[in-house]
C-alpha atoms as a PDB file:
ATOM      1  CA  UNK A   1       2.740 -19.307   6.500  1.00  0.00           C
ATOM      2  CA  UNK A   2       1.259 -17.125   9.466  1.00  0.00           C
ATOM      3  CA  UNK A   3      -2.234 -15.946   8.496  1.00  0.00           C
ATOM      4  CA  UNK A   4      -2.668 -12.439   7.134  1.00  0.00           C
ATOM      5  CA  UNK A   5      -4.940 -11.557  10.162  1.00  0.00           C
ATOM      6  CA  UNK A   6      -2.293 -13.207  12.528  1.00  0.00           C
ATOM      7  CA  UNK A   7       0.393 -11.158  11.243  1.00  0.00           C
ATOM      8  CA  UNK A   8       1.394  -7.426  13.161  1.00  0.00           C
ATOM      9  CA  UNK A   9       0.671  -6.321   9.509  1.00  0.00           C
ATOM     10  CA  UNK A  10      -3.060  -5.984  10.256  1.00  0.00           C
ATOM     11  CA  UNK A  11      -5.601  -5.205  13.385  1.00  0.00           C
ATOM     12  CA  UNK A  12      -8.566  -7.326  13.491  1.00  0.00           C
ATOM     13  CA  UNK A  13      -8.245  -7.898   9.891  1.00  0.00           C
ATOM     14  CA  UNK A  14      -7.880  -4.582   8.906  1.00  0.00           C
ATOM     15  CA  UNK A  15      -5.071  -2.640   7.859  1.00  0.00           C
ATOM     16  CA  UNK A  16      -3.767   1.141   7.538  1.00  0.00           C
ATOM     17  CA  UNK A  17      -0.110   0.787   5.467  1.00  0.00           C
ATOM     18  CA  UNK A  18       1.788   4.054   5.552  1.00  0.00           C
ATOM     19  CA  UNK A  19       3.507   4.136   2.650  1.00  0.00           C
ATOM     20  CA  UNK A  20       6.864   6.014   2.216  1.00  0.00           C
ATOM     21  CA  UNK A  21       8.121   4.851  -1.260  1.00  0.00           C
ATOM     22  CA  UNK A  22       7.655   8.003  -3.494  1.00  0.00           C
ATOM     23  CA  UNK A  23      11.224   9.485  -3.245  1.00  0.00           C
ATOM     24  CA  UNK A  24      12.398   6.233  -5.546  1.00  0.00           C
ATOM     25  CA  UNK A  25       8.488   6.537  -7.612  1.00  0.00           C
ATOM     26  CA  UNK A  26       7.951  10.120  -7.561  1.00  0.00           C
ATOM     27  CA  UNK A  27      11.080  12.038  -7.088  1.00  0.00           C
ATOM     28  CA  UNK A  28      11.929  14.348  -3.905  1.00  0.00           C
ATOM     29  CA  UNK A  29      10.311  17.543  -6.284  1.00  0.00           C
ATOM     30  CA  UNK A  30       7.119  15.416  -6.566  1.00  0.00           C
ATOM     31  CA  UNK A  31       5.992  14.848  -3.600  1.00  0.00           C
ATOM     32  CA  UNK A  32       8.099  17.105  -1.021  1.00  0.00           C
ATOM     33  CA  UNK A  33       8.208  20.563  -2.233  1.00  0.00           C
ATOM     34  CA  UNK A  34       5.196  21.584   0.120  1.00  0.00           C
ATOM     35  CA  UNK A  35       6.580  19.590   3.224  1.00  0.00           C
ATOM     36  CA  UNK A  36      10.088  19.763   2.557  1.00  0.00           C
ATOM     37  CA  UNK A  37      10.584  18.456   6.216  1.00  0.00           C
ATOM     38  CA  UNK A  38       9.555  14.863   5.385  1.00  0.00           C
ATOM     39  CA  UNK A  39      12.522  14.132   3.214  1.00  0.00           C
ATOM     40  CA  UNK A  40      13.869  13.439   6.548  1.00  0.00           C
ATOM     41  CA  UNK A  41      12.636   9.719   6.878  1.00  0.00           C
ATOM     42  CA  UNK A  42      12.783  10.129  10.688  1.00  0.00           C
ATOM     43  CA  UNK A  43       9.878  12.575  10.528  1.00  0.00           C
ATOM     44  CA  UNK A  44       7.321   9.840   8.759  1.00  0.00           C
ATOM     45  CA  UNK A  45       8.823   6.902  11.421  1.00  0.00           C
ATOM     46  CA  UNK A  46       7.909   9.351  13.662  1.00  0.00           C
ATOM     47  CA  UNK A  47       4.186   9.576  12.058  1.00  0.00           C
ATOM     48  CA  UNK A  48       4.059   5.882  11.499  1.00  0.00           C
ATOM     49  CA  UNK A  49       4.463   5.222  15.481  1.00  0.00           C
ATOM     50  CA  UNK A  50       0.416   6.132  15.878  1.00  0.00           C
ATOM     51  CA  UNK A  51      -1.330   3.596  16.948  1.00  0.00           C
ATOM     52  CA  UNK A  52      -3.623   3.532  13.838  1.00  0.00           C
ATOM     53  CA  UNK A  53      -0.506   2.600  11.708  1.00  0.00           C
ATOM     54  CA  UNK A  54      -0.296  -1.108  10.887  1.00  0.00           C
ATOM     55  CA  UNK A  55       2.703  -0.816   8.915  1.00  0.00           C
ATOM     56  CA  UNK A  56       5.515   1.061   7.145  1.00  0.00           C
ATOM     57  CA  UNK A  57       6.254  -0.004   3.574  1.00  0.00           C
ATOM     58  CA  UNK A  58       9.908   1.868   2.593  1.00  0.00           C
ATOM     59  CA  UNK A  59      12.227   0.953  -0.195  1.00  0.00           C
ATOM     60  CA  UNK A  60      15.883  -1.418   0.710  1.00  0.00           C
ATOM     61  CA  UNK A  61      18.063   1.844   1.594  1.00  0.00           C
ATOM     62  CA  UNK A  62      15.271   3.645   3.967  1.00  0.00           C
ATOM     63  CA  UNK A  63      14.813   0.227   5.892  1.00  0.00           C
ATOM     64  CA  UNK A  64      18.201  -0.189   6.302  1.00  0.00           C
ATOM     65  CA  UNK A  65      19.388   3.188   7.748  1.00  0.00           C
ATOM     66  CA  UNK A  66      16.511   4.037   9.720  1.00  0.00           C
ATOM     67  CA  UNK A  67      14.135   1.177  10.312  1.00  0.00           C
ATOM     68  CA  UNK A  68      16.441  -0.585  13.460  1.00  0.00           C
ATOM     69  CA  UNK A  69      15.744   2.485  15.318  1.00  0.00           C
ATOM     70  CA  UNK A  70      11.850   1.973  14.996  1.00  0.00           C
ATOM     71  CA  UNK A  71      11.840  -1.794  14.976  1.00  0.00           C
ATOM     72  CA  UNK A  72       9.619  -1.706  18.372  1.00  0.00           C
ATOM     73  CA  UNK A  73       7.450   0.451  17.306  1.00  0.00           C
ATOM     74  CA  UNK A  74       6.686   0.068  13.462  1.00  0.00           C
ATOM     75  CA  UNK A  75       5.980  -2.730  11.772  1.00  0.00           C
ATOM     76  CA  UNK A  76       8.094  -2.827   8.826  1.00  0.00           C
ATOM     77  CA  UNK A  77       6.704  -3.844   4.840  1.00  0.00           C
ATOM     78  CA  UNK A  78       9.371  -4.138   3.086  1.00  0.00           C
ATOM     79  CA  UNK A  79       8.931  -2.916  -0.868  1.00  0.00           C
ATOM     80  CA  UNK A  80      10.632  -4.967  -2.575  1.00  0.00           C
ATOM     81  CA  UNK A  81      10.752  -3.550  -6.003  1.00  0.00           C
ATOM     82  CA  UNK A  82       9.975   0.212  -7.745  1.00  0.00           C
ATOM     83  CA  UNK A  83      11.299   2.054 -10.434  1.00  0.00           C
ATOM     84  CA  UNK A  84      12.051   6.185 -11.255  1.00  0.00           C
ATOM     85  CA  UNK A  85       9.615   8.419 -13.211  1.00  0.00           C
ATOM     86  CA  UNK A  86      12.538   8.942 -15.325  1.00  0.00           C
ATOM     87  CA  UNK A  87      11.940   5.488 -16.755  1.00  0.00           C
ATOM     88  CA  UNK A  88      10.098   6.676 -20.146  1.00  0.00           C
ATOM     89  CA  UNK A  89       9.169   3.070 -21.649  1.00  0.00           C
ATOM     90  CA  UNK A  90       6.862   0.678 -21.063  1.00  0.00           C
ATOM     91  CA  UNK A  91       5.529  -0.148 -17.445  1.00  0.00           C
ATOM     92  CA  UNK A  92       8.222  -2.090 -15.349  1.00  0.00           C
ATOM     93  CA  UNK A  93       9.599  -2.076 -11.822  1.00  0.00           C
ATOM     94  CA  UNK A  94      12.711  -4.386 -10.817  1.00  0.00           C
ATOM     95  CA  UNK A  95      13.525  -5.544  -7.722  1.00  0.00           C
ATOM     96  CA  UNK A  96      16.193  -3.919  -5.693  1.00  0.00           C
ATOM     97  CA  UNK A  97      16.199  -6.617  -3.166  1.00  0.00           C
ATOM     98  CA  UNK A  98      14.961  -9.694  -1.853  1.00  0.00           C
ATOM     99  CA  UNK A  99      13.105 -11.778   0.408  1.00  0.00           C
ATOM    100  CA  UNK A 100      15.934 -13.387   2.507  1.00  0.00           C
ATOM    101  CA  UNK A 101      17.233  -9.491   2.849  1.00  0.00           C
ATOM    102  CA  UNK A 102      14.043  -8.004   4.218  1.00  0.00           C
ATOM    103  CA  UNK A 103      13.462 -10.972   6.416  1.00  0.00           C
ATOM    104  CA  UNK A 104      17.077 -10.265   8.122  1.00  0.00           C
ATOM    105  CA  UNK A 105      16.296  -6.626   8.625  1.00  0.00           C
ATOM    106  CA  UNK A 106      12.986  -7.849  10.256  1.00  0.00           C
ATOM    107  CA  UNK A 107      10.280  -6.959   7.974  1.00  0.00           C
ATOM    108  CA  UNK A 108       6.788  -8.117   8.818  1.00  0.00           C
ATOM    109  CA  UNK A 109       5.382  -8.246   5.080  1.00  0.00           C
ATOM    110  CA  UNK A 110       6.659  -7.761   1.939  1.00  0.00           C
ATOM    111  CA  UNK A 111       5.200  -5.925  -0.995  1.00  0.00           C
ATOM    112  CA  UNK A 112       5.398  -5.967  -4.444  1.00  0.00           C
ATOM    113  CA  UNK A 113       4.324  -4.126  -7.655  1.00  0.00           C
ATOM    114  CA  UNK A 114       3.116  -5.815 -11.093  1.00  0.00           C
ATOM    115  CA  UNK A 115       1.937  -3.927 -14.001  1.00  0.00           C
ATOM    116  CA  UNK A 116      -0.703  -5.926 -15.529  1.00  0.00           C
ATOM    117  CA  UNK A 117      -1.039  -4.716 -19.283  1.00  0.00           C
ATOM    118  CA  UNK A 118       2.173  -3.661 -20.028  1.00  0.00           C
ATOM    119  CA  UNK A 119       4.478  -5.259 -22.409  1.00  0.00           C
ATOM    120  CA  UNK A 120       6.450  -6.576 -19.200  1.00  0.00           C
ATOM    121  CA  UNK A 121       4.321  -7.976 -18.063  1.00  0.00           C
ATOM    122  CA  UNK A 122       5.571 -11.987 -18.277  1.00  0.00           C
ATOM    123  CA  UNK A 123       8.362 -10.537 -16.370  1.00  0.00           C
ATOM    124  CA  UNK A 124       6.881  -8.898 -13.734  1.00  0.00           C
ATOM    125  CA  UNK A 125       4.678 -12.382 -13.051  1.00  0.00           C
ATOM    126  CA  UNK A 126       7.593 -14.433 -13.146  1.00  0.00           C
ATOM    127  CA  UNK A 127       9.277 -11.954 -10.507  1.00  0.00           C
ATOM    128  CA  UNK A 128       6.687 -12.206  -8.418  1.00  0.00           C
ATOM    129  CA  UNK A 129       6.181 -16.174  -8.420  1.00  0.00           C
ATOM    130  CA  UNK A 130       9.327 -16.384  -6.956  1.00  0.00           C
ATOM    131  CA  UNK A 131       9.340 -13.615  -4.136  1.00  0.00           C
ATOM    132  CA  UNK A 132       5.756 -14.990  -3.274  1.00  0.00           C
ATOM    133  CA  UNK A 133       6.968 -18.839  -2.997  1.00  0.00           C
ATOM    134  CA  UNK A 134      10.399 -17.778  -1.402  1.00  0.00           C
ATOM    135  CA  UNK A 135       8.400 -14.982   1.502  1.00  0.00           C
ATOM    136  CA  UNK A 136       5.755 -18.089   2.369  1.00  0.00           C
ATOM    137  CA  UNK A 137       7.760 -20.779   2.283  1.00  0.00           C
ATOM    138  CA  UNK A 138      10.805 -19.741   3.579  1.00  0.00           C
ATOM    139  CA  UNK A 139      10.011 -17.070   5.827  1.00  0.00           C
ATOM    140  CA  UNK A 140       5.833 -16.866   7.056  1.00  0.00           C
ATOM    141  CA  UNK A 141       5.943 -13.469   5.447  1.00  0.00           C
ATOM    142  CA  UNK A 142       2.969 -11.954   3.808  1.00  0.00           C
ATOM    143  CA  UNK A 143       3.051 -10.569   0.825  1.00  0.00           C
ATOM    144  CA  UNK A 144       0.753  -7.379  -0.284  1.00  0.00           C
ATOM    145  CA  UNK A 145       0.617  -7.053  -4.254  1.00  0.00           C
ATOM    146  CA  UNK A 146       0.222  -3.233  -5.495  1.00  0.00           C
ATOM    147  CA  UNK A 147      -1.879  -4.044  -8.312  1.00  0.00           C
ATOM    148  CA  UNK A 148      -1.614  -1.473 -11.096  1.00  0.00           C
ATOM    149  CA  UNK A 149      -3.071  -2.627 -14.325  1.00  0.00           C
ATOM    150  CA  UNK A 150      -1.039   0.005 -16.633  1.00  0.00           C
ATOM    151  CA  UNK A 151       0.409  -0.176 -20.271  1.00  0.00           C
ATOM    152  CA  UNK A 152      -0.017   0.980 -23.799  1.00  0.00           C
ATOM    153  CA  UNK A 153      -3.387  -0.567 -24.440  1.00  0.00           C
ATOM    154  CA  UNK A 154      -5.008   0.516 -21.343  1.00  0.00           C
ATOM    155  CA  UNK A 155      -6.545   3.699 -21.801  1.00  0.00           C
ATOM    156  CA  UNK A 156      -8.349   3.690 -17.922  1.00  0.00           C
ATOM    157  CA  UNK A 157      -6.654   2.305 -14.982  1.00  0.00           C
ATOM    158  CA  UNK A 158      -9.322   3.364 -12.373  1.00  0.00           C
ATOM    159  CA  UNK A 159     -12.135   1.786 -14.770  1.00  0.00           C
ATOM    160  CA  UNK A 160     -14.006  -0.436 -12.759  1.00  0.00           C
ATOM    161  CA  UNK A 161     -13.426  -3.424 -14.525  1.00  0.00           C
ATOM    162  CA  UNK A 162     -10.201  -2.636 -14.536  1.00  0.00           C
ATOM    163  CA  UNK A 163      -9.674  -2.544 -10.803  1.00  0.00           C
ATOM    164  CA  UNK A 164     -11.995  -5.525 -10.044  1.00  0.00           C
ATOM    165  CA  UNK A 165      -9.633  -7.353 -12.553  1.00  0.00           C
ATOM    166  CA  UNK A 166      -6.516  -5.763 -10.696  1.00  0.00           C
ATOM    167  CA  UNK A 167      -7.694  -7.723  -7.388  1.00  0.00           C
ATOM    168  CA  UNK A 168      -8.608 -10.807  -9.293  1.00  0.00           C
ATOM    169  CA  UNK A 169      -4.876 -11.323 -10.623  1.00  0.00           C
ATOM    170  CA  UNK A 170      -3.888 -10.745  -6.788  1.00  0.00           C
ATOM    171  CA  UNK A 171      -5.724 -13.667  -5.776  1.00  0.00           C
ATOM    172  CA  UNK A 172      -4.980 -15.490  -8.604  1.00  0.00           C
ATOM    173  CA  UNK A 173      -1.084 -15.654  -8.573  1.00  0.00           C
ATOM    174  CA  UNK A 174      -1.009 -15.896  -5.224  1.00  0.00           C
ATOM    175  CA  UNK A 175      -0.935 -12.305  -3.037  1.00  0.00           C
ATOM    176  CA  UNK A 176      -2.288 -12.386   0.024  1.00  0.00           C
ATOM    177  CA  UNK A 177      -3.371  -8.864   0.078  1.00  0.00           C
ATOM    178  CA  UNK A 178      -4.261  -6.108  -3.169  1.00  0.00           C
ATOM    179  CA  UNK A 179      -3.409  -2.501  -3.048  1.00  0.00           C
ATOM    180  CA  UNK A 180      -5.633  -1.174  -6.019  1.00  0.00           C
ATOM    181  CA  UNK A 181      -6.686   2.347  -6.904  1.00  0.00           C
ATOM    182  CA  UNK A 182     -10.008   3.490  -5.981  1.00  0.00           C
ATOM    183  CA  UNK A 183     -12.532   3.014  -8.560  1.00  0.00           C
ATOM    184  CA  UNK A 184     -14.570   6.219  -8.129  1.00  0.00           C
ATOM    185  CA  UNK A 185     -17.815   5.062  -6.549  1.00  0.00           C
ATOM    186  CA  UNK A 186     -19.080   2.519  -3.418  1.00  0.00           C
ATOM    187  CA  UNK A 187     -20.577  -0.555  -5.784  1.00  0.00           C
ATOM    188  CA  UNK A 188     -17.455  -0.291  -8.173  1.00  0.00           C
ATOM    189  CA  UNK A 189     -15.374  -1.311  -5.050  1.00  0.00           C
ATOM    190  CA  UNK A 190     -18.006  -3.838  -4.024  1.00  0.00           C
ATOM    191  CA  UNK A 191     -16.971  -5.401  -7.474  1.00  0.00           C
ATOM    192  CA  UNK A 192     -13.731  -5.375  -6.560  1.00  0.00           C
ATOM    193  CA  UNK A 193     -13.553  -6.573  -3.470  1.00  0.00           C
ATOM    194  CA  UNK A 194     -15.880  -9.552  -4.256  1.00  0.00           C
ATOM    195  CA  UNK A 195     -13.410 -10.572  -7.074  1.00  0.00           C
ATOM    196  CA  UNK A 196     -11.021 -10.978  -4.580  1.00  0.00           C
ATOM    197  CA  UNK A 197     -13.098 -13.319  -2.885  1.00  0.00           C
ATOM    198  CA  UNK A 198     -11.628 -13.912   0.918  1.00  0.00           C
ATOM    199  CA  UNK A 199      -8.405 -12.424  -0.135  1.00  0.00           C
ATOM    200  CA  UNK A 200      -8.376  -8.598   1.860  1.00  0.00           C
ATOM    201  CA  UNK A 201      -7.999  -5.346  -0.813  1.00  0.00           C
ATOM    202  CA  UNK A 202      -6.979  -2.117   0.422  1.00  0.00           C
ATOM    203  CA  UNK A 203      -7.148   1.285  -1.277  1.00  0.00           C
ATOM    204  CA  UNK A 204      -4.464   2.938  -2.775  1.00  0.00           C
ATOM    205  CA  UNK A 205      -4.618   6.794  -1.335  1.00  0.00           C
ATOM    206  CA  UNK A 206      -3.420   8.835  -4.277  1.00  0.00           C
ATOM    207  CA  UNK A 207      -2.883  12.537  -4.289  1.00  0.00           C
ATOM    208  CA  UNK A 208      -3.610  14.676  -1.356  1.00  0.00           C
ATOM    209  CA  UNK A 209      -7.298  16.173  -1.538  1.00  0.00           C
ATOM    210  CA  UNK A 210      -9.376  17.688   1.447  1.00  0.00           C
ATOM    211  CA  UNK A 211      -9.822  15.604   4.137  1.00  0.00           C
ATOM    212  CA  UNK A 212     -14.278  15.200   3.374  1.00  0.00           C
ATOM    213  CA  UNK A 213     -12.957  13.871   0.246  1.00  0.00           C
ATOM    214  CA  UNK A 214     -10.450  11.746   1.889  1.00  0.00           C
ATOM    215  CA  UNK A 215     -12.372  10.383   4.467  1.00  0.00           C
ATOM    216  CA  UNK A 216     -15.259   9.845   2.690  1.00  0.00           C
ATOM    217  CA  UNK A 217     -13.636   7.605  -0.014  1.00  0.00           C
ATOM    218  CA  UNK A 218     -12.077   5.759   2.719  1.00  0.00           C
ATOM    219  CA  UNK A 219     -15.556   5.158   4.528  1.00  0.00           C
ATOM    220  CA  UNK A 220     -16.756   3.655   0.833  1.00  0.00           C
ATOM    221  CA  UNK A 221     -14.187   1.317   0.520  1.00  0.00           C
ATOM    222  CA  UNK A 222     -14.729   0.413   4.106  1.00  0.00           C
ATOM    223  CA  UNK A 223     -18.878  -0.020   3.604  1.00  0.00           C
ATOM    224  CA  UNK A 224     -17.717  -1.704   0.244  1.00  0.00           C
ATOM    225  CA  UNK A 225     -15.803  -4.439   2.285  1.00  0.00           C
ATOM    226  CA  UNK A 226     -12.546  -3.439   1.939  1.00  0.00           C
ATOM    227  CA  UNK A 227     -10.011  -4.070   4.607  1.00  0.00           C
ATOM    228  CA  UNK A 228      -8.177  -0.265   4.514  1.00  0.00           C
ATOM    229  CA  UNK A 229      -6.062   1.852   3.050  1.00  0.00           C
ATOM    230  CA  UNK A 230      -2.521   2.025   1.848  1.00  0.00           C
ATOM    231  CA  UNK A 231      -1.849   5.995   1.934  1.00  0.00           C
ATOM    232  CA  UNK A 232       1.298   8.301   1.980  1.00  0.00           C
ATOM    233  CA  UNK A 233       0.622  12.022   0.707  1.00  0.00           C
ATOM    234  CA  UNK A 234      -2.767  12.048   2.348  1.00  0.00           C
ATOM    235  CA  UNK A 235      -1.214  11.459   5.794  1.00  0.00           C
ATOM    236  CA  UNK A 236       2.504  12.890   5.390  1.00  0.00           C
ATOM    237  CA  UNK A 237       1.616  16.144   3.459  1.00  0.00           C
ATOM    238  CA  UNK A 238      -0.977  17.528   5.844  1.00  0.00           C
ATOM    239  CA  UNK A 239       0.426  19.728   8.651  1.00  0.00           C
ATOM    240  CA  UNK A 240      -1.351  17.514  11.418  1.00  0.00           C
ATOM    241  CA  UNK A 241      -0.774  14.013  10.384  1.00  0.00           C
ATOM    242  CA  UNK A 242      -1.972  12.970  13.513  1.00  0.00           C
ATOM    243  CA  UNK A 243      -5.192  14.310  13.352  1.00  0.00           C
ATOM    244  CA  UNK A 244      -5.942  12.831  10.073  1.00  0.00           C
ATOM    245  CA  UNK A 245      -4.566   9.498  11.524  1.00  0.00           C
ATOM    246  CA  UNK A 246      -6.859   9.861  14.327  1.00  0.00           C
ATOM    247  CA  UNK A 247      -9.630  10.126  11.724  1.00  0.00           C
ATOM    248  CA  UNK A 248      -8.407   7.186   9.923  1.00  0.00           C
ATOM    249  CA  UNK A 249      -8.519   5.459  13.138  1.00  0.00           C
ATOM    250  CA  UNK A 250     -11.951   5.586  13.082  1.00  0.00           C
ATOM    251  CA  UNK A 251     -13.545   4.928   9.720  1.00  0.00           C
ATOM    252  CA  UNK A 252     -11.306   2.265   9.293  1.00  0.00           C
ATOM    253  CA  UNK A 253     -11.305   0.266  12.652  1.00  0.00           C
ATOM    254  CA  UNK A 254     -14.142   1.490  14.419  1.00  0.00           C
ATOM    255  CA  UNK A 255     -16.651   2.050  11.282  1.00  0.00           C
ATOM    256  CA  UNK A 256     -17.277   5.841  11.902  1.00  0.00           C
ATOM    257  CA  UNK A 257     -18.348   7.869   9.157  1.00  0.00           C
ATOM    258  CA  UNK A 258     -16.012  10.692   7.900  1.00  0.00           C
ATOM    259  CA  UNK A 259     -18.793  13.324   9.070  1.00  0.00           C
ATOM    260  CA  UNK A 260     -18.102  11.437  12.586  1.00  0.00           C
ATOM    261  CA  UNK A 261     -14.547  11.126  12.672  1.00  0.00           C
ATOM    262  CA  UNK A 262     -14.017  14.780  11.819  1.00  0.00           C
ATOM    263  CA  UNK A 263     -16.373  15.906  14.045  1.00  0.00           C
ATOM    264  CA  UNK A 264     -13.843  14.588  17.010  1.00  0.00           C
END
């Protein structure tokens, strides 16, 4: 398999994933009513051209319509698997399509939910075993686990135990890469990070919030040893994506602060 720093999906070992999966996750309500114009996945291929952009990650149908128009200039992670929020049991998301697929449409990486916690858990393992053995050994393709810890008996999935054990599981079933969710605080990501040994984790974005906030989490995680960020809203809702991509730019591959990078 081609290293994880070798691969287009990362710069210098870092990595800034735009991620464009929330019309399947969220719903076009959720996460579009205030930019209404980004239902058009043209505009966020458009966005994901910036230089600080490492990668795309977009669902089977979004690849396939608009991602040969972009294949120069984006680097495409294919998601392999998701689910509705009008799924009301527990924790699960299927795959809706596989390695061999992606790796004909040209993806760079693949990527790949699991639920730790819930009651599908088993499933979800199994799932990934074989997209993991089937992406490195038939293909040299990466693969970037979102680990979400989530199910009935969790009661806080951005504990920091909890997220340190999210990037332990990563490592230890085999994903060369962990999305978590940011634990709150620089030494709870330390924790995390460090349980992932040599394997890079990235932070999960979240919700829009101002871009201090933003940035400053992002230059925690970076001071904490983490290798990026994995964002959507916080990029594609603002009205000046570039500008906060510019920013990102910074903290993340030339180790401003976020009082610096704003201050450009």
């Amino acid at each position: 398999m081609i290293p994880l720093e070798d691969s287009p999906v990362t710069r210098d070992g870092k990595a800034l994933i735009l991620a464009y999966d929330h019309g399947l996750e969220h719903g076009p309500s959720a996460d579009f009513d205030s930019v209404p114009e980004t239902l058009d996945p043209e505009q966020v291929f458009d966005i994901a051209t910036h230089d600080a952009v490492t990668s795309l990650a977009v669902q089977k149908g979004v690849a396939e319509t608009y991602y040969p128009s972009y294949d120069d200039d984006v680097n495409l992670l294919a998601k392999l698997n998701g689910t509705s929020n009008l799924w009301m049991g527990e924790p699960h998301s299927p795959q809706n399509w596989s390695v061999e697929y992606a790796a004909e449409l040209g993806a760079d990486a693949v990527g790949y939910t699991v639920y730790s916690g819930s009651n599908n858990e088993k499933d979800m393992y199994e799932d990934f075993r074989d997209v993991q053995e089937e992406a490195h050994s038939e293909y040299d393709l990466p693969v970037v686990m979102w680990s979400y810890p989530r199910g009935q008996g969790l009661k806080n999935d951005t504990k920091e135990s909890v997220i340190a054990y999210a990037t332990r599981i990563a490592l230890e079933i085999g994903a060369d890469m962990a999305k978590v969710k940011y634990p709150g605080n620089r030494e709870s990501m330390e924790w995390a990070v460090r349980s992932g040994a040599e394997m890079p984790v990235v932070m999960s974005g979240g919700s829009k919030v101002s871009d201090y906030e933003f940035l400053s989490s992002v230059e925690a995680v970076m001071d904490a040893g983490g290798a990026g960020l994995a964002v959507g809203r916080n990029v594609w809702q603002r009205d000046e994506p570039e500008r906060i991509l510019d920013a990102l730019e910074q903290v993340i591959f030339e180790e401003a602060t976020a009082d610096e990078a704003l201050d450009e």
